[in-house]
N, C-alpha and C. Protein backbone atom coordinates (compact mmCIF):
# COMPACT_ATOMS: atom_id res chain seq x y z
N UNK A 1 -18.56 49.69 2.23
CA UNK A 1 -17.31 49.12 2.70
C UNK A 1 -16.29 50.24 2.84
N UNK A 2 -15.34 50.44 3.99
CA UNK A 2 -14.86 51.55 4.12
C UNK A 2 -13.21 50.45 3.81
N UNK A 3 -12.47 50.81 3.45
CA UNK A 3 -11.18 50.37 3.19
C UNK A 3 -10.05 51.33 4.11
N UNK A 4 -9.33 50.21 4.89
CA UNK A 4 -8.49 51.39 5.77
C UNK A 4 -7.17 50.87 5.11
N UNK A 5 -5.91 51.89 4.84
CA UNK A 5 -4.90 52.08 4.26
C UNK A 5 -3.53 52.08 5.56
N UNK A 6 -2.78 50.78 5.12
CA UNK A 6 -1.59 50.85 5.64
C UNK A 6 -0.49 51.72 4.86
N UNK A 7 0.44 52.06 5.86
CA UNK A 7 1.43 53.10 4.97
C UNK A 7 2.21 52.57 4.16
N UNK A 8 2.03 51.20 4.07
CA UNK A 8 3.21 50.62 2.79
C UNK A 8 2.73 51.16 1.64
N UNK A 9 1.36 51.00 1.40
CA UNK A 9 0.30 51.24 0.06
C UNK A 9 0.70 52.28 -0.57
N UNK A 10 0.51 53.09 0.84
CA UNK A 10 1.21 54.30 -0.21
C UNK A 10 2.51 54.61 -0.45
N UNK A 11 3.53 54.32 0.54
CA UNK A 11 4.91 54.40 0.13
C UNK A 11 5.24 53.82 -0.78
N UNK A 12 4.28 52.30 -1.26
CA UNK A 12 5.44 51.33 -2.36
C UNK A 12 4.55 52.26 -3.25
N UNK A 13 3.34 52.48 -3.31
CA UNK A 13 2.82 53.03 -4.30
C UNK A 13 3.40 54.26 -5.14
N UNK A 14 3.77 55.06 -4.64
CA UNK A 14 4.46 56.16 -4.85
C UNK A 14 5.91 55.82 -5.27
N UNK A 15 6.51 54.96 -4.46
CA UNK A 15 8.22 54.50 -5.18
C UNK A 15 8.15 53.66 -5.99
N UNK A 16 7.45 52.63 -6.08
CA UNK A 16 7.50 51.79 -7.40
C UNK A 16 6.79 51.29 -8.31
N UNK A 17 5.20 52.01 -8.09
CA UNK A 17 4.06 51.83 -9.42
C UNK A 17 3.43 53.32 -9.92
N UNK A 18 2.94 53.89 -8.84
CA UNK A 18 2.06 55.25 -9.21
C UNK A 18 3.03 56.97 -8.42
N UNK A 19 4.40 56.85 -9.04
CA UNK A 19 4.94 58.06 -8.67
C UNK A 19 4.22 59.22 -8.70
N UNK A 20 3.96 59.89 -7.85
CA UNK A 20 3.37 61.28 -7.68
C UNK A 20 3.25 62.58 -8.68
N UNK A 21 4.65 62.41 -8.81
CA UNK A 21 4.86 63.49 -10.14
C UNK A 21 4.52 62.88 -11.62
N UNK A 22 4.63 61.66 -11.90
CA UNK A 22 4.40 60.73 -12.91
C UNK A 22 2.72 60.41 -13.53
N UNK A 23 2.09 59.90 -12.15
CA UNK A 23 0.47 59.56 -12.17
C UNK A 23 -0.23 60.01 -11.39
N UNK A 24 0.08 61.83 -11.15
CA UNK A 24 -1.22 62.07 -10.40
C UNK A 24 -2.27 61.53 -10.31
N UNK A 25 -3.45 61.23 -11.63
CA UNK A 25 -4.44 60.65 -11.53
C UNK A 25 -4.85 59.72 -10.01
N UNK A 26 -3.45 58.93 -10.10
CA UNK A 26 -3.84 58.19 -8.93
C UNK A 26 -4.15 59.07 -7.65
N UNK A 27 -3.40 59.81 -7.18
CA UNK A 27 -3.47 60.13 -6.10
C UNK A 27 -4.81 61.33 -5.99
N UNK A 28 -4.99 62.02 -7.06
CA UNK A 28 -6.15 62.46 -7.18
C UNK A 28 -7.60 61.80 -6.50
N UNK A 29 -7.59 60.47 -7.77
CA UNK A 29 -8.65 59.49 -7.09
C UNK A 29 -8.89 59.61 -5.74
N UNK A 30 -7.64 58.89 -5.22
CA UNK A 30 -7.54 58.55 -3.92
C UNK A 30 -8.06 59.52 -2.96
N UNK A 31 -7.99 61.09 -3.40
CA UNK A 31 -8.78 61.96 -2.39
C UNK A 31 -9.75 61.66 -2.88
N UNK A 32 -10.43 61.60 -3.94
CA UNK A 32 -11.74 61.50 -4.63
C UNK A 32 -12.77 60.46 -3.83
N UNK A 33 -11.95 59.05 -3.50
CA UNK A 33 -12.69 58.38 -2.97
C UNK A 33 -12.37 57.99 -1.05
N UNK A 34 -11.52 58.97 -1.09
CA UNK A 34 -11.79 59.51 0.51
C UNK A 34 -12.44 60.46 0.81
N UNK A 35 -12.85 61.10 0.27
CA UNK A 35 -13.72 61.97 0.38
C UNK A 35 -15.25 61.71 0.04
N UNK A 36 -15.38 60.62 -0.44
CA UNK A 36 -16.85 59.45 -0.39
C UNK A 36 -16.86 58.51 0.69
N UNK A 37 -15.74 58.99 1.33
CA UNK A 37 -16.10 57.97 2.25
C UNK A 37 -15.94 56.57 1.83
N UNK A 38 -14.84 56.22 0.99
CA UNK A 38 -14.31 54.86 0.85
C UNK A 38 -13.24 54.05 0.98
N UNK A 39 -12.41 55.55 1.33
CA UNK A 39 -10.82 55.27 1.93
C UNK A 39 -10.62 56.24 3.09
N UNK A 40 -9.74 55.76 3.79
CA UNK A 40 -9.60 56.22 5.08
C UNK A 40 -7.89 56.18 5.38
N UNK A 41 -7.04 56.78 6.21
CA UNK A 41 -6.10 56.57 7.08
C UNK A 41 -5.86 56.38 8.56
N UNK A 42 -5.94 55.62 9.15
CA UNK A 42 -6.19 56.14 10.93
C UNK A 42 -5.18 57.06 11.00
N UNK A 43 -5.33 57.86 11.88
CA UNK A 43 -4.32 58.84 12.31
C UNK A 43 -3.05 58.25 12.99
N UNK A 44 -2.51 57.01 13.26
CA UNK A 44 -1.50 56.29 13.81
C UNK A 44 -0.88 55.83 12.69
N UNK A 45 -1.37 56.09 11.47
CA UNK A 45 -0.71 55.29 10.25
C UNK A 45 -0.25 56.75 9.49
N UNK A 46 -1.26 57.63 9.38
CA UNK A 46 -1.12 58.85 8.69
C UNK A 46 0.31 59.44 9.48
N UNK A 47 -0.04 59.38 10.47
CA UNK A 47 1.34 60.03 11.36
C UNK A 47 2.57 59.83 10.70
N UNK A 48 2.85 58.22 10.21
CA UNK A 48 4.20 57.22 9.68
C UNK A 48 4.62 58.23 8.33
N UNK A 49 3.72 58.54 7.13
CA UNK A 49 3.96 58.96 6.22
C UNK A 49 4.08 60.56 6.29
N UNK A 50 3.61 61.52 7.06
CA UNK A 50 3.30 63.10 7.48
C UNK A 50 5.15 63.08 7.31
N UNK A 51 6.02 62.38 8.24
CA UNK A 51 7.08 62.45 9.15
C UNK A 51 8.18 62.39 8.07
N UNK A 52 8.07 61.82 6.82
CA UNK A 52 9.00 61.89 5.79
C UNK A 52 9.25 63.21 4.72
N UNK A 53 10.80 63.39 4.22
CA UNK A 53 10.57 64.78 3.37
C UNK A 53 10.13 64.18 1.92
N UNK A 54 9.87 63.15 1.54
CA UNK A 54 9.29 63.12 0.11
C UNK A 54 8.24 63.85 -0.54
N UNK A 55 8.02 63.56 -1.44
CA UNK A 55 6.74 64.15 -2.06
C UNK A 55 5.44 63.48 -1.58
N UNK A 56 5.58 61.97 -1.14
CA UNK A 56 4.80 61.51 -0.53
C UNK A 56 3.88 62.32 0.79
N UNK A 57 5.55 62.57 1.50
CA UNK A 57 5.17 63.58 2.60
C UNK A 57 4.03 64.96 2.40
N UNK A 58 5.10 65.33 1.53
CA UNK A 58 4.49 66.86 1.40
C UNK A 58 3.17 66.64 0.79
N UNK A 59 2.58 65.61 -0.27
CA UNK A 59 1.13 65.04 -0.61
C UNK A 59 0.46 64.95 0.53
N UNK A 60 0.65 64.25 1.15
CA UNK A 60 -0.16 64.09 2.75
C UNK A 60 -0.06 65.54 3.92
N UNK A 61 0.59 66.16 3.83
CA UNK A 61 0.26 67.91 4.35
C UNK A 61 -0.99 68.55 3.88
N UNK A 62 -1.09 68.17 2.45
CA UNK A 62 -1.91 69.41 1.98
C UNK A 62 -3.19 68.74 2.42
N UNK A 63 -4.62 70.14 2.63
CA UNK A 63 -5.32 70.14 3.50
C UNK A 63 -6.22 69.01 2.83
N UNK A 64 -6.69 69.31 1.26
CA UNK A 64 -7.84 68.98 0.85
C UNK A 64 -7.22 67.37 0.97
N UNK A 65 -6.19 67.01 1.19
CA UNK A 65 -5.59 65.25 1.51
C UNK A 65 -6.07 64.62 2.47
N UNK A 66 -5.45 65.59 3.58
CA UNK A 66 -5.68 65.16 5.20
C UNK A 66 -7.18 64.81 5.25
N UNK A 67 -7.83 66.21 5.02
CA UNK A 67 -9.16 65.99 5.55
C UNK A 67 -10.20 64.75 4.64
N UNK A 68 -9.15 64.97 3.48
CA UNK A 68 -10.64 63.60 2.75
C UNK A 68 -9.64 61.99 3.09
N UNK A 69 -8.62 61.94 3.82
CA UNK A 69 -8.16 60.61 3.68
C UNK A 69 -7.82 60.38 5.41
N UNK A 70 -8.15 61.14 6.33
CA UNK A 70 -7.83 60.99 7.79
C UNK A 70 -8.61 60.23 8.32
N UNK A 71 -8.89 59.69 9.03
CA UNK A 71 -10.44 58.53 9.52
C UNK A 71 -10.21 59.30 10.72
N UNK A 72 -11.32 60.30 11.04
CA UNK A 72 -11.48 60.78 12.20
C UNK A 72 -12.39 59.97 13.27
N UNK A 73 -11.69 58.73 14.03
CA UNK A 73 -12.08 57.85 14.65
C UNK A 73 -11.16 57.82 15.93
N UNK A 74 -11.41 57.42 16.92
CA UNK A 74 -10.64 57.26 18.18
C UNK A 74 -10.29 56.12 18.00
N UNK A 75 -9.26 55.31 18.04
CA UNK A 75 -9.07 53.71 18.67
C UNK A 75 -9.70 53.60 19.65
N UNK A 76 -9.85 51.90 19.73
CA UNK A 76 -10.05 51.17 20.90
C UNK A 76 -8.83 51.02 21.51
N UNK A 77 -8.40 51.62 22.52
CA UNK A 77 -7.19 50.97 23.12
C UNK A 77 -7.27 49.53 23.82
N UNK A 78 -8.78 49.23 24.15
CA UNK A 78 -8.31 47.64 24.49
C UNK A 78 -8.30 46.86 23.35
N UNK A 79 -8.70 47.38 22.48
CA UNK A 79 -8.88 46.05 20.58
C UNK A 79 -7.12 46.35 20.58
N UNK A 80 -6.45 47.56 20.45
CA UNK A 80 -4.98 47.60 20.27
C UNK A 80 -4.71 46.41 21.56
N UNK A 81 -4.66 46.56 22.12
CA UNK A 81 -3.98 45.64 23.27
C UNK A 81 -4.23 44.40 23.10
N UNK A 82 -5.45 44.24 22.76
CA UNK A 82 -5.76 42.71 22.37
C UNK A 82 -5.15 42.18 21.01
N UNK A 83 -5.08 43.33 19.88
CA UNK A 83 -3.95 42.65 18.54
C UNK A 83 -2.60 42.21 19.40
N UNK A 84 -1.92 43.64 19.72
CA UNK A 84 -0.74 43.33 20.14
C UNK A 84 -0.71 42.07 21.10
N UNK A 85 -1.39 41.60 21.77
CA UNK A 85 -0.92 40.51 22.42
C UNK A 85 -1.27 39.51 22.09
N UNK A 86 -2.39 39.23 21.56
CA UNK A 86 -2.61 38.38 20.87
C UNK A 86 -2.15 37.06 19.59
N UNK A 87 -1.94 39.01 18.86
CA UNK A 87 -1.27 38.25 17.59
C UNK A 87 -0.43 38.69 17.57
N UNK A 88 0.39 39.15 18.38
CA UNK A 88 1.95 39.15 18.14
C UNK A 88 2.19 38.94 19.16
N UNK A 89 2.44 39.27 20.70
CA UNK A 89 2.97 38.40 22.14
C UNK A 89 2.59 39.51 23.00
N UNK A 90 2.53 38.71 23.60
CA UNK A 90 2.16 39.85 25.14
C UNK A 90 3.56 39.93 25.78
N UNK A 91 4.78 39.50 25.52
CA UNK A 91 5.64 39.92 26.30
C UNK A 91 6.71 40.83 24.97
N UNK A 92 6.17 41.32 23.70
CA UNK A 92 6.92 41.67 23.06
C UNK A 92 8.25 42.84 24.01
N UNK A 93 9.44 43.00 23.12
CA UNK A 93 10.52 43.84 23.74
C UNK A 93 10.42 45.57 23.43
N UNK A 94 10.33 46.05 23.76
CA UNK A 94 10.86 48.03 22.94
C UNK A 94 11.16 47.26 21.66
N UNK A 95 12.40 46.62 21.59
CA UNK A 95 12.67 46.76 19.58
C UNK A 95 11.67 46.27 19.00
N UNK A 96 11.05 44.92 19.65
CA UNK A 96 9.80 44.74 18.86
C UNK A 96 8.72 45.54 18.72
N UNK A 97 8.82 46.09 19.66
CA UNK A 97 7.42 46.88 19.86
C UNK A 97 7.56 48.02 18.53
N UNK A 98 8.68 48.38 18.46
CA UNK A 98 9.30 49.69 17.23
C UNK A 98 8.87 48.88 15.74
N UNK A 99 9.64 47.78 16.01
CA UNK A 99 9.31 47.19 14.91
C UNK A 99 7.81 46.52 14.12
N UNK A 100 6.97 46.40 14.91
CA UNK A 100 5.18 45.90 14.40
C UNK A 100 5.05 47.87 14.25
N UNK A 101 5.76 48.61 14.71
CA UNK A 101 5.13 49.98 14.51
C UNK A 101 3.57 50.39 14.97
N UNK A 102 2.91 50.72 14.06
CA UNK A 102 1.27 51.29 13.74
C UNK A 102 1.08 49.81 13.69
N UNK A 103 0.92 48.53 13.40
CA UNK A 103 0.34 47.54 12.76
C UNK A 103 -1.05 47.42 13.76
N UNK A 104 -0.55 47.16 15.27
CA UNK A 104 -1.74 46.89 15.65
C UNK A 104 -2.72 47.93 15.92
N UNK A 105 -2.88 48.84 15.82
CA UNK A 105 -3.40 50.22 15.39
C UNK A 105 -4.49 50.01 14.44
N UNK A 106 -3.53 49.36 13.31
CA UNK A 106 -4.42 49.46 12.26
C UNK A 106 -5.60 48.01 11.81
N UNK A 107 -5.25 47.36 12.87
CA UNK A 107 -6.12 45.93 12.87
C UNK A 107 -6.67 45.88 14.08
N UNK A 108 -6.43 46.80 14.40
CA UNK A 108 -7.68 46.86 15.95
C UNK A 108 -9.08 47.87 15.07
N UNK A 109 -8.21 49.14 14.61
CA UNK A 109 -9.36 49.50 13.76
C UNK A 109 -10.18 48.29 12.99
N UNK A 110 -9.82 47.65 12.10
CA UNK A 110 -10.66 46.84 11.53
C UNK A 110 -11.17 45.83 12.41
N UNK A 111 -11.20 45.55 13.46
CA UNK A 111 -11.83 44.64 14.25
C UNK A 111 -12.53 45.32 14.70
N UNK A 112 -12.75 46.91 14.82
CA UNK A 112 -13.63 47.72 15.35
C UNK A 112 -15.03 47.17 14.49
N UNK A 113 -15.05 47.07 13.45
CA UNK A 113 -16.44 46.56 12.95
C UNK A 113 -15.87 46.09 11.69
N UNK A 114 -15.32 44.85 11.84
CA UNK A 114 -15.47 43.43 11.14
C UNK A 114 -15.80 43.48 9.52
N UNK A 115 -17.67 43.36 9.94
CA UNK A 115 -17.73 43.67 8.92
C UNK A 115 -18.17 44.55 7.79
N UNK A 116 -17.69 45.88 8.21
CA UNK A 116 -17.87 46.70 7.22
C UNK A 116 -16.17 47.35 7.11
N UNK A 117 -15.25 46.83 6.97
CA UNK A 117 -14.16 47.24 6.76
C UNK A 117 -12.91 46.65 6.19
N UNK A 118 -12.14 46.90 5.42
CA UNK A 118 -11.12 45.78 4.95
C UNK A 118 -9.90 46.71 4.97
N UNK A 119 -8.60 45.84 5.02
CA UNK A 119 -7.42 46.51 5.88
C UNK A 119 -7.03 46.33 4.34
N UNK A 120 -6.15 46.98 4.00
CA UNK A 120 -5.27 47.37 2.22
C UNK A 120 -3.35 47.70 2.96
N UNK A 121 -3.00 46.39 2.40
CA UNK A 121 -1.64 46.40 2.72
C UNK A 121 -0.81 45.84 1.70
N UNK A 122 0.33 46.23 1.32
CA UNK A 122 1.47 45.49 0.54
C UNK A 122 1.99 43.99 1.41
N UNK A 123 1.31 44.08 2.10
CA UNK A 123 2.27 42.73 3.17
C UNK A 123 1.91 41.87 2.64
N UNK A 124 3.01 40.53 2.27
CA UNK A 124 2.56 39.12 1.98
C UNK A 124 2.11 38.30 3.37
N UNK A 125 1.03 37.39 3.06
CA UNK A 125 1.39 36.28 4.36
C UNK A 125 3.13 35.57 4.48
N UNK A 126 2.99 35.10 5.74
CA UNK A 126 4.01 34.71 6.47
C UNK A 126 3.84 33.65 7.43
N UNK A 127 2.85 32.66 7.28
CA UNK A 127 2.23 32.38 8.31
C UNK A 127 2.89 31.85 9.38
N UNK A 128 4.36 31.29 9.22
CA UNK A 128 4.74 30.92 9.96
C UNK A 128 5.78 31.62 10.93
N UNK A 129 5.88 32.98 10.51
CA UNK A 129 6.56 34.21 11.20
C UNK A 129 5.71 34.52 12.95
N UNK A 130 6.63 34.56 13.77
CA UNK A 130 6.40 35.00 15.19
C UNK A 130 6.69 35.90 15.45
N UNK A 131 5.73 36.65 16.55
CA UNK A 131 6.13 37.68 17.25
C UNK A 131 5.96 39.00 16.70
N UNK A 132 7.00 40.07 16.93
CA UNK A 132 7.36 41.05 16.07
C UNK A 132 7.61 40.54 14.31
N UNK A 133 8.01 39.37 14.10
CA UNK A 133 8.23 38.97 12.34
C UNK A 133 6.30 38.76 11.87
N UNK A 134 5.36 38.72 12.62
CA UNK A 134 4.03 38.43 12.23
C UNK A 134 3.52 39.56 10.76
N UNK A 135 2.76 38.99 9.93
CA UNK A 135 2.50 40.49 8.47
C UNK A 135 1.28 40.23 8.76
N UNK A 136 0.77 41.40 8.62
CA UNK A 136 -0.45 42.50 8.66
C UNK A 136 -1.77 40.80 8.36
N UNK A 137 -1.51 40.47 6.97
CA UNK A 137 -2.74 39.69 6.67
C UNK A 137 -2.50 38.11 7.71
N UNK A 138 -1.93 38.09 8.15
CA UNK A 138 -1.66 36.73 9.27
C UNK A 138 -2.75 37.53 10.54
N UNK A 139 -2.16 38.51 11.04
CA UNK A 139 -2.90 38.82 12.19
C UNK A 139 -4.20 39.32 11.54
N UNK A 140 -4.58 39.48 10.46
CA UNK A 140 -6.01 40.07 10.27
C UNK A 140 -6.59 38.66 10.04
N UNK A 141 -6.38 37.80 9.48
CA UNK A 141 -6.57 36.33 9.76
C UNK A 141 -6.85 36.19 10.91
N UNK A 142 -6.24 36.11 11.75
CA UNK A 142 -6.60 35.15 13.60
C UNK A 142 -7.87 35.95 14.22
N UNK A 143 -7.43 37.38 13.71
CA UNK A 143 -9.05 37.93 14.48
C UNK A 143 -10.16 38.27 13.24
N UNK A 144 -10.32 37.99 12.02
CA UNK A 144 -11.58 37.72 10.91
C UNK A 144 -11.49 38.90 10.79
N UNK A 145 -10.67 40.15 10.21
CA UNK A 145 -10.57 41.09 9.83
C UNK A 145 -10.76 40.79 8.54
N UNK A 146 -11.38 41.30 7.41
CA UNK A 146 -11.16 41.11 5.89
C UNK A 146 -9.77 42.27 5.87
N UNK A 147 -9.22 41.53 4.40
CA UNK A 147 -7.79 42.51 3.71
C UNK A 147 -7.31 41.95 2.81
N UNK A 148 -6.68 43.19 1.78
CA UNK A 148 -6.39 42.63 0.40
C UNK A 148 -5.29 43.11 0.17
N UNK A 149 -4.40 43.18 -1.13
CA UNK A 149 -3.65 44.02 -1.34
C UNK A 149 -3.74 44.72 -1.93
N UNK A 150 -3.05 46.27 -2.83
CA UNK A 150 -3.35 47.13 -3.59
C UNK A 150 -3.52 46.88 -4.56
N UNK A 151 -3.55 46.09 -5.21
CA UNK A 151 -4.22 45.51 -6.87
C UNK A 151 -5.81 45.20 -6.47
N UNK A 152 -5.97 44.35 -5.29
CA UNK A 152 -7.18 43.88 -5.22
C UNK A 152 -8.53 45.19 -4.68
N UNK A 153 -7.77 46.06 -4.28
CA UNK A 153 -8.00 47.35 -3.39
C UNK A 153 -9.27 47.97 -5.10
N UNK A 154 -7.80 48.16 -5.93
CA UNK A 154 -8.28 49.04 -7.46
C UNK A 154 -8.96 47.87 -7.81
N UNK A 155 -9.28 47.06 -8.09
CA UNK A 155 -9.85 46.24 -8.76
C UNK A 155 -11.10 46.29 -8.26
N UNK A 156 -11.35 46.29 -6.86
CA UNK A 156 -12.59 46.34 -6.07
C UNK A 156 -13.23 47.57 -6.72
N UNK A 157 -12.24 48.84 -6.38
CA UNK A 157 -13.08 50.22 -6.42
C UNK A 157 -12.90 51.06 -8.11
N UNK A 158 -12.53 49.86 -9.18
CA UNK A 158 -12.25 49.98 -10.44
C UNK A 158 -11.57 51.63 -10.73
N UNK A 159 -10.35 51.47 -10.69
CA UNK A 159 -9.42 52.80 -10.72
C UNK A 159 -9.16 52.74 -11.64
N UNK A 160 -9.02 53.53 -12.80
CA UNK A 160 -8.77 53.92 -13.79
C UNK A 160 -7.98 55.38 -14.03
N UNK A 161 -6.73 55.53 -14.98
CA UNK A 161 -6.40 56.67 -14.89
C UNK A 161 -6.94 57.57 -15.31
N UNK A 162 -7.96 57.15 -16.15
CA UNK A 162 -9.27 58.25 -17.24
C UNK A 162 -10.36 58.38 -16.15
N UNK A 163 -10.35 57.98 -14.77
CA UNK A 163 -11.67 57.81 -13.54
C UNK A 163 -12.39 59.38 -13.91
N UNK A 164 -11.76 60.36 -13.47
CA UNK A 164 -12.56 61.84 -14.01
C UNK A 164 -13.62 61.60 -15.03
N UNK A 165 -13.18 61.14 -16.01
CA UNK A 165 -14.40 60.80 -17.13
C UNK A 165 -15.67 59.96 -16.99
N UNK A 166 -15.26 59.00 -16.05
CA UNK A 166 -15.93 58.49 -15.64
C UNK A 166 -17.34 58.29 -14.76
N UNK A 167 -16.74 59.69 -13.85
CA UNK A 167 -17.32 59.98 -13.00
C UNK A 167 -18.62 60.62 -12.86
């Protein structure tokens, strides 16, 4: 199962559970098991977090990051076209369009193959949100994408801050 990573995961992750300077461990892992080939970033999502001056940022520069957490994959540009219109509108505006950001990017990837992939987002459902207001697990819903959130993510791939020992 390859798990693809929205940029909330790691932004809330970093600002309000596993700070960088605080719990390396975590972010350690996280190359650890991108680099097995169990976590991934598409490069449309990686882009979102590169672009900030945090530590977040500067974490995602360094090489041995990029290369074990980048999903060196092309999109489908018609699976993107088909989220975006689909599950969010085919006549969306520029602000909307700014506003879904990367989303359909990152759920066209997982519709790329169903089922060997699950989308990892902080987003709650919304189900009754339209348009540009649509969250990540609503539209991975309408097209049978699997996705969890970051508790269910560690729980799956049992993270531990002692994981080194483990290993």
């Amino acid at each position: 199962m390859l798990y693809l990573f929205d940029a909330n995961v790691l932004i809330d992750g970093n600002r309000d559970y596993y700070p960088i300077e605080r719990i390396p461990e975590f972010w350690e892992w996280l190359v650890h098991v991108g680099q097995q080939g169990l976590v991934k970033i598409p490069l449309e999502v990686y882009e979102e977090i590169k672009v900030g001056r945090d530590s977040l940022a500067a974490w995602s520069k360094e090489h041995v990051v990029e290369s074990a957490l980048l999903f060196e994959e092309a999109v489908d540009v018609t699976l993107v076209s088909k989220v975006a219109n689909e599950g969010y509108a085919a006549d969306l505006t520029d602000i909307e369009v700014e506003k879904i950001g990367r989303d359909p990017f990152l759920v066209a990837y997982g519709l790329a193959a169903t089922g060997d992939r699950f989308i990892v987002t902080t987003e709650s459902s919304k189900p009754n949100a339209q348009r540009a207001n649509r969250r990540i697990p609503d539209v991975c819903r309408q097209f049978g994408v699997p996705f969890c959130n970051t508790f269910a993510f560690l729980r799956a791939l049992n993270f531990s801050t002692n994981w080194k020992t483990l290993v």
